[in-house]
Protein backbone atom coordinates (compact mmCIF):
# COMPACT_ATOMS: atom_id res chain seq x y z
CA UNK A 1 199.91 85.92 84.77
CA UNK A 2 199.33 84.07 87.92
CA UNK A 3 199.67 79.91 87.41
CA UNK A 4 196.18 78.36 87.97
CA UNK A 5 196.70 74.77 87.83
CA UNK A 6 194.86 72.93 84.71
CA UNK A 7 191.65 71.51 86.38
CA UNK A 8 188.29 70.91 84.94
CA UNK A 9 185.32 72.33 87.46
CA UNK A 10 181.98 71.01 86.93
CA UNK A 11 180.07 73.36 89.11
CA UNK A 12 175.75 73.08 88.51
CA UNK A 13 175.33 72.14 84.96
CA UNK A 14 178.39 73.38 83.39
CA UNK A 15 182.39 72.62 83.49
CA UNK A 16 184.89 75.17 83.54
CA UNK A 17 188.61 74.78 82.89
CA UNK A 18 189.73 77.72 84.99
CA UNK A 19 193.27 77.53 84.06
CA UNK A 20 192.45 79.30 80.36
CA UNK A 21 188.38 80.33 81.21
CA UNK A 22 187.05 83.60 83.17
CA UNK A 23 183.44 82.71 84.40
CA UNK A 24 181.61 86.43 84.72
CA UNK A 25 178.75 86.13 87.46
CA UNK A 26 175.97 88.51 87.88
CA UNK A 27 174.59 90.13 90.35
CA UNK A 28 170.68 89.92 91.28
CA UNK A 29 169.36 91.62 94.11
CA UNK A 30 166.00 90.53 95.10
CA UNK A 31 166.06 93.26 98.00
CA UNK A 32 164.58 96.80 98.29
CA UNK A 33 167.88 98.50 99.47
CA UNK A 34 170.54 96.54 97.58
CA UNK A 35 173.68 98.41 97.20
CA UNK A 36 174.21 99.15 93.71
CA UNK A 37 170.47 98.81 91.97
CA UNK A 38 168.43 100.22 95.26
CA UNK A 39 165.36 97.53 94.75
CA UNK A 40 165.23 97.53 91.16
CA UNK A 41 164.98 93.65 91.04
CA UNK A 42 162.85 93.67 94.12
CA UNK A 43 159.87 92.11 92.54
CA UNK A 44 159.34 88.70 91.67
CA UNK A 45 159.31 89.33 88.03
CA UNK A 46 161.71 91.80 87.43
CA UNK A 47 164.51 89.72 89.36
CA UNK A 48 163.51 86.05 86.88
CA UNK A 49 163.77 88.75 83.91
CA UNK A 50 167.06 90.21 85.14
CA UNK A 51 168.51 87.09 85.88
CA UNK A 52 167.67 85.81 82.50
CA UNK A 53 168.67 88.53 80.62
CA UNK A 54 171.84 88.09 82.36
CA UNK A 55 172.24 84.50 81.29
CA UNK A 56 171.28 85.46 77.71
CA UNK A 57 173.92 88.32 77.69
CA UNK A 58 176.89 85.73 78.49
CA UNK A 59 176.87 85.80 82.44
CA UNK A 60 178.01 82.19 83.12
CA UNK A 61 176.45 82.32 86.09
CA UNK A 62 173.66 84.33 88.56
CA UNK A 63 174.28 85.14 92.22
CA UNK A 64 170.91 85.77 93.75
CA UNK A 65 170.54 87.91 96.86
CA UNK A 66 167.57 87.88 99.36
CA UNK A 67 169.68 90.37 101.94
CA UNK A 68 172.60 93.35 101.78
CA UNK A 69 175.45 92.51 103.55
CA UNK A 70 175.52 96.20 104.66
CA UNK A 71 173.83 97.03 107.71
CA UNK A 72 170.31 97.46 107.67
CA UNK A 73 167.09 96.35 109.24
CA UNK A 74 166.66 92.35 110.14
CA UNK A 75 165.20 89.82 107.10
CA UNK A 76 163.83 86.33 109.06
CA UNK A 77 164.76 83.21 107.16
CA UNK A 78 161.74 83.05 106.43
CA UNK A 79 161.42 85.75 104.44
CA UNK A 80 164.67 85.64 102.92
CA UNK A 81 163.79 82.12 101.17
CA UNK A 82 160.58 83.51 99.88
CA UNK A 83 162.61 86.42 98.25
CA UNK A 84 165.28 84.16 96.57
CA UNK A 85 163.92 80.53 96.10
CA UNK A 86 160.98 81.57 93.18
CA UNK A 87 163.87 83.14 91.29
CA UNK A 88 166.09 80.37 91.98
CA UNK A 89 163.22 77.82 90.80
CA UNK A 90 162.56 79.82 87.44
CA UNK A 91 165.62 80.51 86.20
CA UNK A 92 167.16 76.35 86.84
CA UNK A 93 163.47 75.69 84.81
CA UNK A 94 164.46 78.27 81.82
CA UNK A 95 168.61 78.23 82.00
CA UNK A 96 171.30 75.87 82.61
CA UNK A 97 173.60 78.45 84.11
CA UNK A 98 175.31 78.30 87.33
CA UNK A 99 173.24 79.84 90.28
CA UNK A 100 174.64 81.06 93.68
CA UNK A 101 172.49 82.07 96.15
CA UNK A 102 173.91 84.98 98.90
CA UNK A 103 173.18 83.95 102.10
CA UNK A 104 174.89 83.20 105.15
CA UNK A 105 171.98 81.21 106.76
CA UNK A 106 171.94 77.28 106.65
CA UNK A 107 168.36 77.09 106.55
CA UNK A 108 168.25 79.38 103.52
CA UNK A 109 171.25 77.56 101.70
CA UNK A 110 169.08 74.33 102.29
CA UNK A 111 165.96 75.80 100.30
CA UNK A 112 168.06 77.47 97.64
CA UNK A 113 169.60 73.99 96.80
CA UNK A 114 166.48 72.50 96.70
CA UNK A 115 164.75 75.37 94.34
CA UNK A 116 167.90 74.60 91.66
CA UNK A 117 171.03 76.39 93.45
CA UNK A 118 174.25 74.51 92.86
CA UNK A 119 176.59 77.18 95.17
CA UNK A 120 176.13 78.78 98.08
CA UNK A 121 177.72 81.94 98.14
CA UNK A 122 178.48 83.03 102.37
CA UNK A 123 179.79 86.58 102.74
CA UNK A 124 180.36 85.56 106.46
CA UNK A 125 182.76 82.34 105.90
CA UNK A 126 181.02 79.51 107.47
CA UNK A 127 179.64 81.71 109.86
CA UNK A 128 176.54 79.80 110.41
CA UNK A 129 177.78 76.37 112.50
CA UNK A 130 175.07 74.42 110.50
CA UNK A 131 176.35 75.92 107.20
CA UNK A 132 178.79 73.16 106.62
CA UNK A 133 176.77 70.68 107.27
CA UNK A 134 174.43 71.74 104.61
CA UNK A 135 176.58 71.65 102.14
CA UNK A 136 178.25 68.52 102.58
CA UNK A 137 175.24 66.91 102.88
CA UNK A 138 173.51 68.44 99.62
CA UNK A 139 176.66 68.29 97.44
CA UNK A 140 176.65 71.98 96.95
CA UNK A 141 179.81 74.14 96.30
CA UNK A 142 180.40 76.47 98.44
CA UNK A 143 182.10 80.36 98.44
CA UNK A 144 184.03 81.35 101.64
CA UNK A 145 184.46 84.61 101.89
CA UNK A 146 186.38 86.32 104.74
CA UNK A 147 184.44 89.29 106.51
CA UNK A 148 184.92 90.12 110.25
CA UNK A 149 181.51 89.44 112.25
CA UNK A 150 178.14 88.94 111.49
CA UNK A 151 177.01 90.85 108.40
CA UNK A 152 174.56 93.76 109.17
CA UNK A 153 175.44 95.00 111.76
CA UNK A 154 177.25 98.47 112.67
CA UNK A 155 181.34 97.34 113.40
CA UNK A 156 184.27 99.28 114.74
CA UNK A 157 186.72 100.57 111.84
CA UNK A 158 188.44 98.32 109.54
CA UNK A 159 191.74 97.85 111.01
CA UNK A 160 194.48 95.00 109.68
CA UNK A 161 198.13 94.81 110.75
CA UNK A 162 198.66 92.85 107.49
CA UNK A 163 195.51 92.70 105.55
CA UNK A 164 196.47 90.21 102.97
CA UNK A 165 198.10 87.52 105.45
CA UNK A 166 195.33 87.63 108.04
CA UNK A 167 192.40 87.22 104.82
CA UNK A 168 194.58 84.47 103.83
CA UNK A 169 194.83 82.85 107.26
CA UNK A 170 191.22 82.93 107.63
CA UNK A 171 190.30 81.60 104.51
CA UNK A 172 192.90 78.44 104.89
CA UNK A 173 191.40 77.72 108.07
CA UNK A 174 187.93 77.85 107.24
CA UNK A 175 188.25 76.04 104.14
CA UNK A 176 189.76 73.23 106.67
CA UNK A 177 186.31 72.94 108.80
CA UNK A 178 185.08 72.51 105.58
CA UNK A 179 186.61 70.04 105.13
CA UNK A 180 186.71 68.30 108.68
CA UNK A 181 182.67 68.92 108.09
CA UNK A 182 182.59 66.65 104.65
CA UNK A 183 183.12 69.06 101.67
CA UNK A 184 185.07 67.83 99.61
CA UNK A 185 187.90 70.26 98.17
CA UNK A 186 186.88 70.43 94.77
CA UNK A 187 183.58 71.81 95.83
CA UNK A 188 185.12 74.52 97.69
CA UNK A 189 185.45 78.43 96.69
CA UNK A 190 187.10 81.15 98.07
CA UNK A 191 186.40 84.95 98.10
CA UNK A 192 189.14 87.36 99.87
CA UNK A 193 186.01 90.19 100.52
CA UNK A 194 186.86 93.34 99.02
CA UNK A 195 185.72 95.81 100.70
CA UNK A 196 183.61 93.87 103.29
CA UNK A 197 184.89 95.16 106.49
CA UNK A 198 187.61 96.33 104.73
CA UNK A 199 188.49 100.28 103.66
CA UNK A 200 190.03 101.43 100.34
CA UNK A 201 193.54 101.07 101.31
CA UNK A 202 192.99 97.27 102.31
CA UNK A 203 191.13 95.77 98.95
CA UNK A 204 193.71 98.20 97.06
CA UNK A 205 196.47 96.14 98.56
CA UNK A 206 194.24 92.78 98.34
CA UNK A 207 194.04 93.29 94.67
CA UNK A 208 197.67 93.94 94.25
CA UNK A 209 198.61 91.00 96.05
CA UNK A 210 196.20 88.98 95.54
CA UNK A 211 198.36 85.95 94.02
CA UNK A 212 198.93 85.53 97.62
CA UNK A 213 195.24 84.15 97.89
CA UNK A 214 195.03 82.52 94.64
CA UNK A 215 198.70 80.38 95.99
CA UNK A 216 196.16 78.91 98.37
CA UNK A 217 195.00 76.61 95.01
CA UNK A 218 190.94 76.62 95.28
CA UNK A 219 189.16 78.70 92.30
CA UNK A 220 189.35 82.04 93.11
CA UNK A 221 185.83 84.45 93.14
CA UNK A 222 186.82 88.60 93.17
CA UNK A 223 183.69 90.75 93.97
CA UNK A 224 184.88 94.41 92.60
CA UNK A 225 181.91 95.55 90.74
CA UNK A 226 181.10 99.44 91.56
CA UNK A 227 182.80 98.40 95.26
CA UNK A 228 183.37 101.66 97.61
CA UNK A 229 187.15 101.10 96.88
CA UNK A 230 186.85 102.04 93.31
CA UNK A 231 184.44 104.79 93.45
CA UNK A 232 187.18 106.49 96.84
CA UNK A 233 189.99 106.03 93.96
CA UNK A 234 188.23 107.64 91.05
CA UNK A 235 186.31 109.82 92.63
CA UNK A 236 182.43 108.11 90.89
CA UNK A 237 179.27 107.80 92.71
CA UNK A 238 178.08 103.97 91.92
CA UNK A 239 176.18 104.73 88.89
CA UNK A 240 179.69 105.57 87.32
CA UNK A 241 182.13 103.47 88.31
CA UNK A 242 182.00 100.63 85.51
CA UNK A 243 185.88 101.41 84.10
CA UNK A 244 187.30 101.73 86.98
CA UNK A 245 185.62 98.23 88.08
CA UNK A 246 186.67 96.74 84.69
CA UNK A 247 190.51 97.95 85.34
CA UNK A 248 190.27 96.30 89.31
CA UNK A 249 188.68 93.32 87.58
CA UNK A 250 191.49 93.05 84.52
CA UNK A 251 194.08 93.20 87.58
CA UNK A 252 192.54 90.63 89.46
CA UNK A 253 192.01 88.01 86.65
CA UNK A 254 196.06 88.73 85.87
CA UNK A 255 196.81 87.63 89.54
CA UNK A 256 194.64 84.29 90.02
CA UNK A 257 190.76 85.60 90.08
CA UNK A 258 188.71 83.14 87.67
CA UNK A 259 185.07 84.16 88.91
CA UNK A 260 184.25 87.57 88.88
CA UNK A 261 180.97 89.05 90.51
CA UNK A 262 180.12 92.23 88.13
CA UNK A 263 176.95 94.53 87.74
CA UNK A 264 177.42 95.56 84.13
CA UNK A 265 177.47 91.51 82.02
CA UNK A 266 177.61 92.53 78.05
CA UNK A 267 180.41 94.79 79.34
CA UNK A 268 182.30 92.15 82.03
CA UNK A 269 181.77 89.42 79.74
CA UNK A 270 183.65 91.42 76.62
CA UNK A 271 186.38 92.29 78.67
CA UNK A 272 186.82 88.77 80.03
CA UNK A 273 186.82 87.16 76.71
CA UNK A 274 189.50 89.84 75.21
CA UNK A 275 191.55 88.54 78.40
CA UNK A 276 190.96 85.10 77.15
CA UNK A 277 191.70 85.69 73.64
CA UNK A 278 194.81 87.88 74.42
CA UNK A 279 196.36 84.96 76.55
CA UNK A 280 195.56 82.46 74.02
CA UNK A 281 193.11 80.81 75.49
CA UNK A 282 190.11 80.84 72.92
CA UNK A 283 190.19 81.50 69.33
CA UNK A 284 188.53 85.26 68.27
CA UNK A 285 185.06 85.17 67.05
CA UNK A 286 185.78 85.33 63.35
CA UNK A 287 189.41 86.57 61.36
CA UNK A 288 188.46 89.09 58.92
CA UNK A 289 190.46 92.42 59.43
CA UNK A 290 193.52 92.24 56.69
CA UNK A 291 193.54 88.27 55.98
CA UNK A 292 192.41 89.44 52.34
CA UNK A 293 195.03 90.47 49.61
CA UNK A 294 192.75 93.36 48.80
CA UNK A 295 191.75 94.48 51.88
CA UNK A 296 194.57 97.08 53.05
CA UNK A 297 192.74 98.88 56.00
């Protein structure tokens, strides 16, 4: 098991002690062509009800998306903060747990951390040259994720002479302008990008080395959940891909990954806590099986 240096994160309203604790984010898509759901959180209500549901099933925390990062047609800011700042709003009134907003446009990051986010999550790495400057001055936390371009858009094949050293370059030296912009380390994440401009042979080999990110010493966020990779190695469309994502996500805990971004919560939080309890991090739920003199099964 990778090291991950004792350190207490208070992140929105909760702390988490990521050297013994797996936080399990979910995934709500307030979009009508997300990836994996295909609009099924689209409407207002349906995405608050998800997004609770979520917190009451264990999630530690809801990432709320307003726009794919796949290509697709153009969202304005405008109506990207209309799609994610009413769930944003209702879930800080009904839950205390962590909320990430998607995005990878300042302005947007500015309303979600008004409406109640306390992270920004941006697929495109500081990508935005005001994104910084929102966060510092909001006291946000932030996700930087590597991708190559602008999200959206149609980009050449996914070629890497060494995919795990260049992610880890980029990531080092956009955490930096991070923090030459004013935020602070300790409110800085970082997200390697499986499978965002990457193909199957890439966030195979960032998952097997991914220690190699996690040396970099920020909390480490691993987005694997029905990902393209897994389907291409078991051969599932993404209605069917939840073991394969629970192996990737197993693997990537056991090399530095603290936050994971999964679909399927009851399931992603069970397997995170066995992790937890098989490490010795948290006592089971209750001792029962063969701690009585009669009982023999």
């Amino acid at each position: 098991m990778f090291p991950v240096p004792a350190y207490v994160h208070r992140i929105g309203r909760r702390e988490f002690d990521f050297s013994r604790q797996i936080a399990v984010m979910a995934v709500i898509n307030r979009t009508p062509d997300s990836f994996f759901d295909q609009g099924a959180t689209f409407a207002l209500d349906r995405a608050v009800e998800a997004s609770i549901r979520a917190a009451d099933a264990g999630a530690d925390w809801v990432d709320i998306g307003g726009v794919p990062f796949g290509r697709g047609p153009a969202v304005s800011t405008n109506e990207e903060i209309d799609r994610v700042a009413p769930v944003v709003a209702e879930l800080a009134r009904q839950s205390d747990v962590v909320i990430s907003v998607d995005t990878n446009k300042a302005a947007v990051a500015a309303a979600a951390i008004d409406a109640g986010a306390a992270v920004i999550n941006d697929t495109s790495g500081l990508g935005d040259p005001d994104m910084a400057s929102v966060i510092a001055r909001t006291g946000a936390h932030i996700v930087v994720t590597h991708s190559v371009g602008p999200p959206r858009v149609e980009k050449p094949a996914a070629h890497f002479d060494d995919v795990v050293a260049e992610v880890r370059a980029f990531l080092v030296e956009r955490v930096e302008r991070a923090v030459a912009a004013g935020i602070p380390r300790d409110r800085i994440l970082i997200d390697p990008g499986h499978d965002l401009d990457k193909n199957t042979l890439h966030s195979l080999e960032l998952t097997r080395r991914l220690d190699e990110i996690a040396d970099i010493g920020l909390p480490l966020l691993a987005a694997v959940s029905n990902k393209d990779f897994v389907g291409e190695v078991v051969d599932r469309e993404k209605q069917h891909r939840l073991a394969g994502s629970l192996a990737a996500m197993v693997m990537c805990v056991e090399r530095g990954a603290r936050i994971l971004r999964m679909h399927d919560v009851p399931a992603s939080v069970d397997a995170a806590r066995m992790i937890e309890a098989i490490m010795g991090w948290r006592e089971p739920v209750r001792l029962e099986h063969n701690t009585h003199p009669t009982h023999n099964v």
